[in-house]
Protein backbone atom coordinates (compact mmCIF):
# COMPACT_ATOMS: atom_id res chain seq x y z
CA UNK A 1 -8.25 5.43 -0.25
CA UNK A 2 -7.34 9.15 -0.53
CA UNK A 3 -3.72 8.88 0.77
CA UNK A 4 -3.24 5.80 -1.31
CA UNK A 5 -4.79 7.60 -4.85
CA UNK A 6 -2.28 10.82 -3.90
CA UNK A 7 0.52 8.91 -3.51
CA UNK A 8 0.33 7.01 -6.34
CA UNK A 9 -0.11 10.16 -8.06
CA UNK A 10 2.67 12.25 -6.66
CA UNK A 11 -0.27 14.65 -4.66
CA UNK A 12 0.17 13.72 -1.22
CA UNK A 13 0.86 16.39 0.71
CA UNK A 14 -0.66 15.21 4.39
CA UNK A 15 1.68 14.13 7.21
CA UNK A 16 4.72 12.31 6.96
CA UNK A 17 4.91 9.38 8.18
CA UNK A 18 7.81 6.62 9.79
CA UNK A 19 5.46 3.83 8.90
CA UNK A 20 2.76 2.87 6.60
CA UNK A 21 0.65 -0.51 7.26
CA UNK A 22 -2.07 -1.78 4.42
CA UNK A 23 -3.15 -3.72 1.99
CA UNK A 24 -0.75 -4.43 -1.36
CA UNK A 25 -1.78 -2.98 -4.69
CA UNK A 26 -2.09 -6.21 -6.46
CA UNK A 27 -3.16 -6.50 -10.37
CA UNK A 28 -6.90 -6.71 -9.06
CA UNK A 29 -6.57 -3.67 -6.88
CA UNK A 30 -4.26 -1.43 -8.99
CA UNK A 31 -6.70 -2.04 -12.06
CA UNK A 32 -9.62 -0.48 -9.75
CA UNK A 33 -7.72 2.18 -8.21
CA UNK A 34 -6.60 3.51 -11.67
CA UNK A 35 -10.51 3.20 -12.87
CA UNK A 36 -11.32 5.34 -9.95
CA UNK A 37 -8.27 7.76 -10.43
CA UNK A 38 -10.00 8.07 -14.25
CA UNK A 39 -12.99 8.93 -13.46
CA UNK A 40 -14.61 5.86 -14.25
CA UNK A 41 -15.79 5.18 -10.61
CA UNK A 42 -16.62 7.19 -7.68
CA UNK A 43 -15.39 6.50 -4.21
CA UNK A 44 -17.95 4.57 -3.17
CA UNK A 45 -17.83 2.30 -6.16
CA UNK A 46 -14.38 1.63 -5.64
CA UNK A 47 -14.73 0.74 -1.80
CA UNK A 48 -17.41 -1.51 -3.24
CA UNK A 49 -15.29 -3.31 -5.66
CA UNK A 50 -12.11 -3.40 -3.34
CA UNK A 51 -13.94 -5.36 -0.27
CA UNK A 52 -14.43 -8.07 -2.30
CA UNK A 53 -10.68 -8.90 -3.43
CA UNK A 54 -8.37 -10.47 -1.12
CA UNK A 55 -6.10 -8.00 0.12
CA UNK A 56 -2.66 -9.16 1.61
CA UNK A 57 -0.97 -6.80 3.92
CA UNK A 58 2.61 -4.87 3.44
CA UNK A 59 4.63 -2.66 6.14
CA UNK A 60 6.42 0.14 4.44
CA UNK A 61 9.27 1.52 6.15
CA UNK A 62 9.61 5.09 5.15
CA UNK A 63 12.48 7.18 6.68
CA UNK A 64 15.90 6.48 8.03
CA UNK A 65 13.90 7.10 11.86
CA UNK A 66 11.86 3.72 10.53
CA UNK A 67 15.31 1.40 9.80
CA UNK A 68 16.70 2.38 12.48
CA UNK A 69 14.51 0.20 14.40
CA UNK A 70 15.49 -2.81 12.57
CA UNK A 71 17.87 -5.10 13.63
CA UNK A 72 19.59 -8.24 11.47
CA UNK A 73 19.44 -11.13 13.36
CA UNK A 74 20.54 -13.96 10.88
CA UNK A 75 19.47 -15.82 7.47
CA UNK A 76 17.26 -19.16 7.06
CA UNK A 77 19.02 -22.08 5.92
CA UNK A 78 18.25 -22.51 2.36
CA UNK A 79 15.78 -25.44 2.49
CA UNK A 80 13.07 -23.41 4.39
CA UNK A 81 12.87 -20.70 1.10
């Protein structure tokens, strides 16, 4: 929750990373991560509230050392959007 709050606010200053796996900052979760970067809740409140939404996952590529692992390998035909 720390390295998420410090990014968001421009703070981070921990290890660089290639690649960042975790949960998406939806409506639900941004609105609870900005009442704990208020003030309004502590940490543990906001671990509370947060294991209760559904959380999707993202992969965050990071660095030019993170695409180049990435490789095109073609398009799906429109139908299957």
């Amino acid at each position: 929750m720390d390295f998420v709050s410090d990014n968001r606010s421009g703070n981070y200053k921990g290890e660089v990373f290639d690649f960042i796996f975790g949960p998406v900052a939806n409506d639900d979760v941004y609105t609870t991560f900005t009442l704990y970067t208020a003030g309004v809740l502590s940490k543990e409140q906001t671990l509370e509230a947060l294991k209760i939404k559904k959380l999707y996952n993202q992969l965050v590529l990071t660095s030019e050392k993170a695409l180049s692992y990435l490789k095109f390998i073609g398009t799906l035909p429109e139908e299957e959007f």
